[in-house]
PDB file of N, CA and C in Angstrom:
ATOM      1  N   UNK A   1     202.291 171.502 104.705  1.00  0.00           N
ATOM      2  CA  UNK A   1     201.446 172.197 105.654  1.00  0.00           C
ATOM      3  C   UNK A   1     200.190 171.381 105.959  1.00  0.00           C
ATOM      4  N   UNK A   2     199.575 170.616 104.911  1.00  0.00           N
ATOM      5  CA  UNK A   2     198.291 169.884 105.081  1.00  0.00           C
ATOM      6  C   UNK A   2     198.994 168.944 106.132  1.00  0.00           C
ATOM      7  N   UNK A   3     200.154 168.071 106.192  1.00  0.00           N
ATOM      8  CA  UNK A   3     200.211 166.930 106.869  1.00  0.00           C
ATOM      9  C   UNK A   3     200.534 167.464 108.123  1.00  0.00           C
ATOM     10  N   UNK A   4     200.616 168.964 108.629  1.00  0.00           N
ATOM     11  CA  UNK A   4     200.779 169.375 109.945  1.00  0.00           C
ATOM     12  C   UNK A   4     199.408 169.385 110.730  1.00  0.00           C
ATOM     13  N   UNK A   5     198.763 170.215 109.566  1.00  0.00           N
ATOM     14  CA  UNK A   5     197.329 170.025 109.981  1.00  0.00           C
ATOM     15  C   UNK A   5     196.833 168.573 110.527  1.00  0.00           C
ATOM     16  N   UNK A   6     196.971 167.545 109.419  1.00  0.00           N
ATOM     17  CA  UNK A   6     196.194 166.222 110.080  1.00  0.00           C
ATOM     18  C   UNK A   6     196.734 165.890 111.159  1.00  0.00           C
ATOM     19  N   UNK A   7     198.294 166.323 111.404  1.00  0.00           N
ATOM     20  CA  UNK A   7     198.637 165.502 112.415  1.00  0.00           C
ATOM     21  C   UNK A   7     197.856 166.694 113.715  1.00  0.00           C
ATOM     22  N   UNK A   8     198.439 167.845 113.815  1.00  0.00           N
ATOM     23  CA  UNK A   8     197.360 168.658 115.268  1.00  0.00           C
ATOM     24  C   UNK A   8     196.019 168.348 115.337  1.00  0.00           C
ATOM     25  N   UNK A   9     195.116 168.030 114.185  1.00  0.00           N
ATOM     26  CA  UNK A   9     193.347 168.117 114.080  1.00  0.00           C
ATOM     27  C   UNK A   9     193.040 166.798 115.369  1.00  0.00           C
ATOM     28  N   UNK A  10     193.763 165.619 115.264  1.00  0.00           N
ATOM     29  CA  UNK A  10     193.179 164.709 115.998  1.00  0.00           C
ATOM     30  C   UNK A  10     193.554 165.231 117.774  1.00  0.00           C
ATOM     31  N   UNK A  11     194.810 165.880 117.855  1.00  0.00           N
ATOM     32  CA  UNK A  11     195.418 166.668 119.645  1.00  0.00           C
ATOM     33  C   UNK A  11     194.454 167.307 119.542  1.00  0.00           C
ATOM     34  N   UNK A  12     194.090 168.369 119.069  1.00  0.00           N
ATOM     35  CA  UNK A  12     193.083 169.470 119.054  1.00  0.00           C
ATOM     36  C   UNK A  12     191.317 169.073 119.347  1.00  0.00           C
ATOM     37  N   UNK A  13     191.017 167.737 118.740  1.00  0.00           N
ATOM     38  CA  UNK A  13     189.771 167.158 118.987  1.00  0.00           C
ATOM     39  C   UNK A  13     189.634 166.709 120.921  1.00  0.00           C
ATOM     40  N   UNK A  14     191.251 165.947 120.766  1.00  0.00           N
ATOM     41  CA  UNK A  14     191.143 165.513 122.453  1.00  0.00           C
ATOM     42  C   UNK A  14     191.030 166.478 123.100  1.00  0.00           C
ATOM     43  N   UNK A  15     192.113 167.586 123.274  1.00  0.00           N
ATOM     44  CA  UNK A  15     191.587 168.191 123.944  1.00  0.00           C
ATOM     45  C   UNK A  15     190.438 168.712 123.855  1.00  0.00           C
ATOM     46  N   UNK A  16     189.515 169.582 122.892  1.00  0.00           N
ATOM     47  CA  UNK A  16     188.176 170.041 123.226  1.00  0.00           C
ATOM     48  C   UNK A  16     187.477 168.711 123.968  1.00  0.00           C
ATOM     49  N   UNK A  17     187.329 167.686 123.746  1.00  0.00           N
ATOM     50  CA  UNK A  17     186.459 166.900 124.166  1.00  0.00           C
ATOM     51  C   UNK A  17     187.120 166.537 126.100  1.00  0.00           C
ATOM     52  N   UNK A  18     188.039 166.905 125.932  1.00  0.00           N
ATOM     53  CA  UNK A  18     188.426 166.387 127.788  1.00  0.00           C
ATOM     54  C   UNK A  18     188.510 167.521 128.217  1.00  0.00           C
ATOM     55  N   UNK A  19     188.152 169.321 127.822  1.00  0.00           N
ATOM     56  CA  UNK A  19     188.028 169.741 128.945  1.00  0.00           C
ATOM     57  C   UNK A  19     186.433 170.230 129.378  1.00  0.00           C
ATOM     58  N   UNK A  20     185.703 169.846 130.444  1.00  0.00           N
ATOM     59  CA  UNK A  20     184.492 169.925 131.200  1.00  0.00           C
ATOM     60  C   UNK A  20     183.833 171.317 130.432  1.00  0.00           C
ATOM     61  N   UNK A  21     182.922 170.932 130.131  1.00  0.00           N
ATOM     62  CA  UNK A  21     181.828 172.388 129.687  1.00  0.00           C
ATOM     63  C   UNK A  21     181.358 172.758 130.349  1.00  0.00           C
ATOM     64  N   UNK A  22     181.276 174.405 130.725  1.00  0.00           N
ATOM     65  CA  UNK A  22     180.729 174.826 131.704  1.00  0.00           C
ATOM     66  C   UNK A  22     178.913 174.480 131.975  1.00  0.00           C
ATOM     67  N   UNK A  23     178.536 174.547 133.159  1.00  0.00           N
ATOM     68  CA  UNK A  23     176.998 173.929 133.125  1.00  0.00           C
ATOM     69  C   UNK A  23     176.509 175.424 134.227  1.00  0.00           C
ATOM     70  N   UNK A  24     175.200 175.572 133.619  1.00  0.00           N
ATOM     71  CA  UNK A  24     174.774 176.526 134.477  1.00  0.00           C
ATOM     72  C   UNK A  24     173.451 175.814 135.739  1.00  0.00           C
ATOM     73  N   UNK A  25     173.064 175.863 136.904  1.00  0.00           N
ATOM     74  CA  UNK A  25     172.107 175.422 138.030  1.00  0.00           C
ATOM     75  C   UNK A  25     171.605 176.933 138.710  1.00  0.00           C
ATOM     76  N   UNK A  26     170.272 176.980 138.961  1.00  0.00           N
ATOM     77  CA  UNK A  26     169.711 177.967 139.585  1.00  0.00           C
ATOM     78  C   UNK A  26     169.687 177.137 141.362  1.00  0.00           C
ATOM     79  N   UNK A  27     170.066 177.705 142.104  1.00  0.00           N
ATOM     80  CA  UNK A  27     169.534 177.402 143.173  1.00  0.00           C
ATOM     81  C   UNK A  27     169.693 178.840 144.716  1.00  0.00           C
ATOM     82  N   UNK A  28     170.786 178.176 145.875  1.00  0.00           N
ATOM     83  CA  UNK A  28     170.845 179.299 146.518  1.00  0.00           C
ATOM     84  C   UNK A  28     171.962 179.297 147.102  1.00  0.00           C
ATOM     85  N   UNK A  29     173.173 180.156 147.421  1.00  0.00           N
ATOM     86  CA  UNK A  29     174.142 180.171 148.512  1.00  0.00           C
ATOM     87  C   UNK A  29     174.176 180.640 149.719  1.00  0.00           C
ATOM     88  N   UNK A  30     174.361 178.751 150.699  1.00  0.00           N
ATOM     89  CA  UNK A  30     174.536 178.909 151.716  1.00  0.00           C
ATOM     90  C   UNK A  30     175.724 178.319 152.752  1.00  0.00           C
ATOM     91  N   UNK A  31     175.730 178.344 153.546  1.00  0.00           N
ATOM     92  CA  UNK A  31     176.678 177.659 154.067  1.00  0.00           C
ATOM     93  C   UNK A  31     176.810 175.914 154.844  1.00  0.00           C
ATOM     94  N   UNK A  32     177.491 175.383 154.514  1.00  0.00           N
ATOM     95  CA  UNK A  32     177.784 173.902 155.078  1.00  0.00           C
ATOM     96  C   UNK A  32     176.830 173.610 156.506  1.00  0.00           C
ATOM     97  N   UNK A  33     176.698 174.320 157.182  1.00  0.00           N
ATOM     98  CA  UNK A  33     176.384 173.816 158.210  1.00  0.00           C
ATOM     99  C   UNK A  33     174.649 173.890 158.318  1.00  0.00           C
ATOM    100  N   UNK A  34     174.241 174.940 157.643  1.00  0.00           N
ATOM    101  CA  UNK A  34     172.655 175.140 157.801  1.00  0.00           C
ATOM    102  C   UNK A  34     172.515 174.835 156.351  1.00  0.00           C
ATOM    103  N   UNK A  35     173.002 174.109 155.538  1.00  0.00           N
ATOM    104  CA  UNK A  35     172.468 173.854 153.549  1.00  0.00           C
ATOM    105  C   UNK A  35     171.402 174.452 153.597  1.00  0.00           C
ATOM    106  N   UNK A  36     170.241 173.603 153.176  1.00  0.00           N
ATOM    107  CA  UNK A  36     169.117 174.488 152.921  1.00  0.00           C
ATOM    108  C   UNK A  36     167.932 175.003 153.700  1.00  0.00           C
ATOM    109  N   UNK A  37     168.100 174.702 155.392  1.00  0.00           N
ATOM    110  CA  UNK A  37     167.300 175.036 156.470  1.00  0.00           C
ATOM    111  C   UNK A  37     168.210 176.081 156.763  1.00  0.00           C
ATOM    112  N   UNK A  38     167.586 177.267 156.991  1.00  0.00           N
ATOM    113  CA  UNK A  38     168.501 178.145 158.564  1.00  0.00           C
ATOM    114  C   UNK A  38     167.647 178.611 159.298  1.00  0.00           C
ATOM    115  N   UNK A  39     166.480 177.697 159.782  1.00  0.00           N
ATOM    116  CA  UNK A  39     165.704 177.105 161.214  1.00  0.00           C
ATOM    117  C   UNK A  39     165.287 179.031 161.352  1.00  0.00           C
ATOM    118  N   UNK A  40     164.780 179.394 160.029  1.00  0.00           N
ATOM    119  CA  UNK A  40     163.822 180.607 160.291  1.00  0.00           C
ATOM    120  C   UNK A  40     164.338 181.766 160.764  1.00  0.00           C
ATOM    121  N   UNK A  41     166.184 181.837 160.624  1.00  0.00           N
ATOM    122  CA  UNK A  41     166.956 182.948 160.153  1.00  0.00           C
ATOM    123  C   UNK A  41     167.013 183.625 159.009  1.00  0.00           C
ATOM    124  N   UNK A  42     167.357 184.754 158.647  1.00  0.00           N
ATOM    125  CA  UNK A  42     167.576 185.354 157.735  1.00  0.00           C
ATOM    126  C   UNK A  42     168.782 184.909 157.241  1.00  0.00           C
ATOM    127  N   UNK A  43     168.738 184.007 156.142  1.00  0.00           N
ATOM    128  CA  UNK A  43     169.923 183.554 155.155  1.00  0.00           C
ATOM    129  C   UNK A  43     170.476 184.197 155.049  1.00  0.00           C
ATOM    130  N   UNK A  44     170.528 185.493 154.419  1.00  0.00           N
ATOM    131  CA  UNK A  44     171.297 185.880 154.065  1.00  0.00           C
ATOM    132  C   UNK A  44     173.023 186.508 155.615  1.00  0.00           C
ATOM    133  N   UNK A  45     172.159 186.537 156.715  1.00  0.00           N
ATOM    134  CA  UNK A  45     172.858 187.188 157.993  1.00  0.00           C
ATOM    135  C   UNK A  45     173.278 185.665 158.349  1.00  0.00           C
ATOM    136  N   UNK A  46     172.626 184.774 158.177  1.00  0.00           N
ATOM    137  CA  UNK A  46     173.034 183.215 158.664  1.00  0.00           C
ATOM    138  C   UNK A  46     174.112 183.053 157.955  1.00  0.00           C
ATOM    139  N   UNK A  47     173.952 182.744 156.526  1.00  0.00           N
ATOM    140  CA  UNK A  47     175.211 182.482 155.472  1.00  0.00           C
ATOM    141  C   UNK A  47     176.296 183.250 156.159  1.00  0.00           C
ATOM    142  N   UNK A  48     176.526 184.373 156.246  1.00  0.00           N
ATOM    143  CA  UNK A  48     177.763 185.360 156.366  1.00  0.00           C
ATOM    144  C   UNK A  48     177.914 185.113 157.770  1.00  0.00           C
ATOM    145  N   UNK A  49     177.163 184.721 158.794  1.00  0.00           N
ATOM    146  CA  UNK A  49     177.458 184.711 160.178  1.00  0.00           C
ATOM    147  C   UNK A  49     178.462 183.464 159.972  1.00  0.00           C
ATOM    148  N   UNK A  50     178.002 182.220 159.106  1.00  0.00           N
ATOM    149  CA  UNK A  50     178.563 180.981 159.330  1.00  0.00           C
ATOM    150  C   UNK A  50     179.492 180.759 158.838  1.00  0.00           C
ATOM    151  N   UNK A  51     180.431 181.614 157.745  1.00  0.00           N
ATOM    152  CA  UNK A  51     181.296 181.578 157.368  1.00  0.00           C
ATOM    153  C   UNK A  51     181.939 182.484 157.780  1.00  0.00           C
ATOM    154  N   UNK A  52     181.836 183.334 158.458  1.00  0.00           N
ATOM    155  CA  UNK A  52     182.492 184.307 159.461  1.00  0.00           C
ATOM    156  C   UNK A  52     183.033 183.457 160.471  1.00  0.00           C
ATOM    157  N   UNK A  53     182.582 182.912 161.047  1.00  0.00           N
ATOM    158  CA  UNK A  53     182.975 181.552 161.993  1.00  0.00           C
ATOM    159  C   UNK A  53     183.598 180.472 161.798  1.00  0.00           C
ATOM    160  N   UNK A  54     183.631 180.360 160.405  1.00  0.00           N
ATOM    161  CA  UNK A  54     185.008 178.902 159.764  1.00  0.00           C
ATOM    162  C   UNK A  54     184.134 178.273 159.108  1.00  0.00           C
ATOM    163  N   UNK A  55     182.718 178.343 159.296  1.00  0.00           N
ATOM    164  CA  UNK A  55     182.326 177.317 157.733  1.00  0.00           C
ATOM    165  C   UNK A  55     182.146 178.111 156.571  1.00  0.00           C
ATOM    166  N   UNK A  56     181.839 177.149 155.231  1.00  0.00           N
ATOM    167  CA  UNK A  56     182.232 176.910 154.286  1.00  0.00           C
ATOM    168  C   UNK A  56     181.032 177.453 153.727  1.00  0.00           C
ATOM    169  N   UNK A  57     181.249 178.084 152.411  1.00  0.00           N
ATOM    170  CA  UNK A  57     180.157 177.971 151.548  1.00  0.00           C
ATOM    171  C   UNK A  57     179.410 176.892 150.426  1.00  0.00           C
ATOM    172  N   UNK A  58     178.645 176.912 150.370  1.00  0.00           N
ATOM    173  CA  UNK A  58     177.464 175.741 149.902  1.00  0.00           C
ATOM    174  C   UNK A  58     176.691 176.358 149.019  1.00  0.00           C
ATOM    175  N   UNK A  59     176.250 175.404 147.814  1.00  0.00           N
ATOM    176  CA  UNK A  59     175.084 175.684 146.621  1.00  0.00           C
ATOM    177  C   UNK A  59     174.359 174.928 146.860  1.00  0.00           C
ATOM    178  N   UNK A  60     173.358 175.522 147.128  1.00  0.00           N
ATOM    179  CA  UNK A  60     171.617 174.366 146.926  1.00  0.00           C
ATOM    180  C   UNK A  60     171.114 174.080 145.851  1.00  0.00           C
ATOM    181  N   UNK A  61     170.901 173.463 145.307  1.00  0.00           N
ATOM    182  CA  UNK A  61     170.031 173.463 144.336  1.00  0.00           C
ATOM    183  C   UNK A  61     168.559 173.130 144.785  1.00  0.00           C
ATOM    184  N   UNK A  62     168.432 171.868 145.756  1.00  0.00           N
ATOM    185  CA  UNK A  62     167.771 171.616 146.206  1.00  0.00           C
ATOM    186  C   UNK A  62     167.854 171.047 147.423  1.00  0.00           C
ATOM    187  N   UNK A  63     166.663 170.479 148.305  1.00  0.00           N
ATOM    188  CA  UNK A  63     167.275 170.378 149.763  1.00  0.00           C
ATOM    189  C   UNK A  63     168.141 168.542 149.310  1.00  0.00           C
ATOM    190  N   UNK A  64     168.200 168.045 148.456  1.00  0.00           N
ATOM    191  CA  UNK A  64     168.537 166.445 148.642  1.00  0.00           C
ATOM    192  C   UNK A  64     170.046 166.982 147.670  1.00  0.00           C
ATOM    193  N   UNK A  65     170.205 168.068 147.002  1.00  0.00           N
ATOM    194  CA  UNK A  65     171.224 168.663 145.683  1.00  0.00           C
ATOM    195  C   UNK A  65     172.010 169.233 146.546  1.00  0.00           C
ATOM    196  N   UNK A  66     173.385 169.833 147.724  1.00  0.00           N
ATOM    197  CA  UNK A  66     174.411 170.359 147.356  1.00  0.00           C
ATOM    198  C   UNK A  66     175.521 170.211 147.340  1.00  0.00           C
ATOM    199  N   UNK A  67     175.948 171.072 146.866  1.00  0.00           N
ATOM    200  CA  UNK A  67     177.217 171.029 146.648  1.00  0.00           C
ATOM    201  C   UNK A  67     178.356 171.902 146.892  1.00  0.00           C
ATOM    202  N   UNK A  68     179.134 171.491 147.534  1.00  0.00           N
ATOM    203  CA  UNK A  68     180.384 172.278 148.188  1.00  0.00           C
ATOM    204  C   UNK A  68     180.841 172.739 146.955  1.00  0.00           C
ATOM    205  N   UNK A  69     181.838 174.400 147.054  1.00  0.00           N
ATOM    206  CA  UNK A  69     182.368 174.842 146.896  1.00  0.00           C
ATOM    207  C   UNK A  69     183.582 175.078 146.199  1.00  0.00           C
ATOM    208  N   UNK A  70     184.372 173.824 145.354  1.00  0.00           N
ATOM    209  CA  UNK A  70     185.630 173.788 144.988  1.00  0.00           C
ATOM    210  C   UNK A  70     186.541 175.242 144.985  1.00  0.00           C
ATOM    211  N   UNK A  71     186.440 176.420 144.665  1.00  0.00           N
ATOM    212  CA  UNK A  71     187.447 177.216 144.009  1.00  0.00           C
ATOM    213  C   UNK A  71     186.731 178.434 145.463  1.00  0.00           C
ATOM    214  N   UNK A  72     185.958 178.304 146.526  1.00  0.00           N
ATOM    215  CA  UNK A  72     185.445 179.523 147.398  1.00  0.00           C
ATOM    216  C   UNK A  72     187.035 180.194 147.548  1.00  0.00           C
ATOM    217  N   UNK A  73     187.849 180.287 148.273  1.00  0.00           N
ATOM    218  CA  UNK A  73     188.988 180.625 148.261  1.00  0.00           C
ATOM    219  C   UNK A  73     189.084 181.526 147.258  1.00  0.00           C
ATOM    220  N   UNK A  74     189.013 181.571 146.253  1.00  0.00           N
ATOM    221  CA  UNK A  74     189.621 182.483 145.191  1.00  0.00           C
ATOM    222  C   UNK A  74     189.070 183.818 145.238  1.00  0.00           C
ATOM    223  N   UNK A  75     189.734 185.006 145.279  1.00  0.00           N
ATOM    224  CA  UNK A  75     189.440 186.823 145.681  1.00  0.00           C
ATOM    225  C   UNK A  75     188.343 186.720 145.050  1.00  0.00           C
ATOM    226  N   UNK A  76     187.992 186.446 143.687  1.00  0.00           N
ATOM    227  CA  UNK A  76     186.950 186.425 142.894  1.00  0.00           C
ATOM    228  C   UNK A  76     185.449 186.360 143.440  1.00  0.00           C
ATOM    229  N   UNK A  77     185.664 184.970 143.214  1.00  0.00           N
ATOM    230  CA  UNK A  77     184.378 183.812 143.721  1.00  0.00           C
ATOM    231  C   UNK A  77     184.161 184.071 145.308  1.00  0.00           C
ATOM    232  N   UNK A  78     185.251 184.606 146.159  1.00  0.00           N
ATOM    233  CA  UNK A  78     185.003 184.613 147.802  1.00  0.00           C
ATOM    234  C   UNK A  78     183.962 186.095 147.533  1.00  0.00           C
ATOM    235  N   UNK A  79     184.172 187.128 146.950  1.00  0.00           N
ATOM    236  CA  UNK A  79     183.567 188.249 147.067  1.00  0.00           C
ATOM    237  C   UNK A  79     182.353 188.577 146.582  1.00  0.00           C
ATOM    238  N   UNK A  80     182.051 187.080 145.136  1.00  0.00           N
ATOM    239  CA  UNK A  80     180.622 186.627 144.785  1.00  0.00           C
ATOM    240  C   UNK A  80     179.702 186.187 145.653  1.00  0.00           C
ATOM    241  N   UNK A  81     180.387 185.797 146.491  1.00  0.00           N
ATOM    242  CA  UNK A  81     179.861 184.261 147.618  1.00  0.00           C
ATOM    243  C   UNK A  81     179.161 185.544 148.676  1.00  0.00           C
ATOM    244  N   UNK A  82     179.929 185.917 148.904  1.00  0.00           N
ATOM    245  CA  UNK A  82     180.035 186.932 150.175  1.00  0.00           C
ATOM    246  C   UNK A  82     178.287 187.844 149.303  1.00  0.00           C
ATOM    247  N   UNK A  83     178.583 188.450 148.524  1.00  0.00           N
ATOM    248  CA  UNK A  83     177.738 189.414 147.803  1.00  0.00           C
ATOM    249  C   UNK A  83     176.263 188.519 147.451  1.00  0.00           C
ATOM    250  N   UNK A  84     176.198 187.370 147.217  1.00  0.00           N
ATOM    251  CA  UNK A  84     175.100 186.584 146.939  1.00  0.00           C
ATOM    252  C   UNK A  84     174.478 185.464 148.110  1.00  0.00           C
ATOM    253  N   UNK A  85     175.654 185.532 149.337  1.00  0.00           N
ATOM    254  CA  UNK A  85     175.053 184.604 150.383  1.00  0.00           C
ATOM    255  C   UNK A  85     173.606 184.627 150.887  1.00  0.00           C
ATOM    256  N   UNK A  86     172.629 183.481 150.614  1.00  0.00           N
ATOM    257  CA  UNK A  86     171.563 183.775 151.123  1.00  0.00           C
ATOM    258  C   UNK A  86     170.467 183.917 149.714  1.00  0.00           C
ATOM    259  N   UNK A  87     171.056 184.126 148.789  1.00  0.00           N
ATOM    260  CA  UNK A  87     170.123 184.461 147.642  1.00  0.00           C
ATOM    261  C   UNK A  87     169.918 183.060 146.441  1.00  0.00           C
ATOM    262  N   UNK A  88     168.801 183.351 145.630  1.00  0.00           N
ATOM    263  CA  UNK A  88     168.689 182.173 145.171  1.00  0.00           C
ATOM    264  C   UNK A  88     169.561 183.309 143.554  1.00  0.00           C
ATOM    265  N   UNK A  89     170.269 182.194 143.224  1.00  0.00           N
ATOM    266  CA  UNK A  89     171.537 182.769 142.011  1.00  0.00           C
ATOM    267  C   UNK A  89     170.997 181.802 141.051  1.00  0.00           C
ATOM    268  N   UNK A  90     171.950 182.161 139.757  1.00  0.00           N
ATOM    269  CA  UNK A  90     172.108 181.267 138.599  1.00  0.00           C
ATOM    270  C   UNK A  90     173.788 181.185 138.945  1.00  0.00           C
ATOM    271  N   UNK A  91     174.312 179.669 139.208  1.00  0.00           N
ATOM    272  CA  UNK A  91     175.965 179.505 139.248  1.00  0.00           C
ATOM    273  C   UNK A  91     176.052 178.877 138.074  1.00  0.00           C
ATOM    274  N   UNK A  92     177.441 179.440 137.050  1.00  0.00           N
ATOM    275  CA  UNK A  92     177.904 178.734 135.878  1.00  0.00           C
ATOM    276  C   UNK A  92     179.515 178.155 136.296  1.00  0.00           C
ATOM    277  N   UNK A  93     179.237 176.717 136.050  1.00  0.00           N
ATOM    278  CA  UNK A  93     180.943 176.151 136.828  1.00  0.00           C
ATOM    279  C   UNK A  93     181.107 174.976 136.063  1.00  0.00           C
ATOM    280  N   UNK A  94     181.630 173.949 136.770  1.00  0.00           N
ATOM    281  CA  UNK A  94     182.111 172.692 136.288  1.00  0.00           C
ATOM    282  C   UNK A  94     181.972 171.973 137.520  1.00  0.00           C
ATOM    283  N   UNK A  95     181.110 171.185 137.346  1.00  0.00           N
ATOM    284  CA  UNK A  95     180.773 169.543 138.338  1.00  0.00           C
ATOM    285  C   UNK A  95     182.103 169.440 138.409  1.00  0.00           C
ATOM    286  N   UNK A  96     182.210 168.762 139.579  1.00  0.00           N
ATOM    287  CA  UNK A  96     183.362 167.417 139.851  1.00  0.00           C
ATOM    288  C   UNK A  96     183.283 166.487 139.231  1.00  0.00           C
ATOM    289  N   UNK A  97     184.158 165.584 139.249  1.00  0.00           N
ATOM    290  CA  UNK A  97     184.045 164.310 138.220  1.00  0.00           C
ATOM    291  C   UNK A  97     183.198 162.996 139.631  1.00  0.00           C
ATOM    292  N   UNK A  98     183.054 163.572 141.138  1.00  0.00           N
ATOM    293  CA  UNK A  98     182.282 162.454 141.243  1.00  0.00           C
ATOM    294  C   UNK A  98     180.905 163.323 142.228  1.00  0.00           C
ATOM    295  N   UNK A  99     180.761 164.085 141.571  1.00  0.00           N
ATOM    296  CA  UNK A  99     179.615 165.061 141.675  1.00  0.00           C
ATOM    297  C   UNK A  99     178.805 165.454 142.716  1.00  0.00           C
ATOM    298  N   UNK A 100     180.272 165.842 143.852  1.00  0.00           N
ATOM    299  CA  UNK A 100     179.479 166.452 144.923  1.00  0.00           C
ATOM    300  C   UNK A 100     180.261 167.648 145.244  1.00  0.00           C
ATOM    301  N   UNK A 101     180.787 168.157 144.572  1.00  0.00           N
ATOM    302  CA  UNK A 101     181.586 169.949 144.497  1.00  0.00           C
ATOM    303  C   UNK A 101     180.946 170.595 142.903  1.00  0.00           C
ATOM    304  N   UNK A 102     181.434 171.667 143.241  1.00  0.00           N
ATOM    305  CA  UNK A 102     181.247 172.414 141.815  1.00  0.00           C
ATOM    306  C   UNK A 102     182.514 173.628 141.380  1.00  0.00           C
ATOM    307  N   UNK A 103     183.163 173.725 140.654  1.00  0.00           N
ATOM    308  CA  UNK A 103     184.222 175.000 140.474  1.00  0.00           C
ATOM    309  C   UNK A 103     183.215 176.099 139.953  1.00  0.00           C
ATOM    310  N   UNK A 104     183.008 177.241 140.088  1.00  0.00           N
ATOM    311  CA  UNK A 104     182.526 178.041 140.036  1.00  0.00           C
ATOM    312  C   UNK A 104     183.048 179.454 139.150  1.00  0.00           C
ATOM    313  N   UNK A 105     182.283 179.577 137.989  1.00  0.00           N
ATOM    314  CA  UNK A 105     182.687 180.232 137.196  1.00  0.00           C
ATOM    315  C   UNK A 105     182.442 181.878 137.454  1.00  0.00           C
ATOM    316  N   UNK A 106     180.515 181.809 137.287  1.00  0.00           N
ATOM    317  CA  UNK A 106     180.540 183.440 137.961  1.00  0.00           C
ATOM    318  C   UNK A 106     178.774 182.284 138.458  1.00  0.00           C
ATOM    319  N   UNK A 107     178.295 183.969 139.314  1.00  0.00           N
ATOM    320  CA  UNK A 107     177.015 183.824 139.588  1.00  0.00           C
ATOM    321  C   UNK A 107     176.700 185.129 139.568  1.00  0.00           C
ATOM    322  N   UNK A 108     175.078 185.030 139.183  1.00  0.00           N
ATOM    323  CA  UNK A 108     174.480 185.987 138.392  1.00  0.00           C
ATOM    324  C   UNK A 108     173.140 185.729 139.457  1.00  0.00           C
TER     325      UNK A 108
END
């Protein structure tokens, strides 16, 4: 039984270490086309107008920081998005590996 153990302990190390830890960013959700200006609209009616129309949702962090959306699509995260468009959130997700999306865990 010990030599089952040594042999899983080193699989078991790789994986914890290769899958992404979740990271938490405060910023705001908006949409692709207005990021972090909406030229003195109400974000929150801008966000939902602009993705009502085919664009995309967007995280600010800051005006030079965002980042698209990886997982918006999902019933989940679309009904977070929808419920927080316009607001400044805490998002907990996983960067991309070349760090201009984010998968999106929840937002608070």
């Amino acid at each position: 039984m010990k030599h089952v153990a040594y042999l899983l302990l080193p699989a078991m190390l790789i994986f914890v270490l290769t899958v992404p830890a979740a990271e938490s960013w405060k910023g705001a959700i908006s949409d692709k086309m207005c990021g972090a200006d909406h030229h003195g609209q109400d974000p929150v009616q801008c966000t939902r107008t602009c993705v009502k129309n085919g664009g995309a949702y967007v995280f600010v962090v800051s005006k030079d920081k965002i980042f698209d959306i990886e997982n918006q699509k999902d019933a989940k995260i679309s009904e977070l998005l929808y419920k927080f468009a316009g607001k400044t959130v805490t998002v907990t997700g996983s960067l991309s590996a070349d760090g201009k999306s984010v998968k999106v865990e929840t937002i608070k």
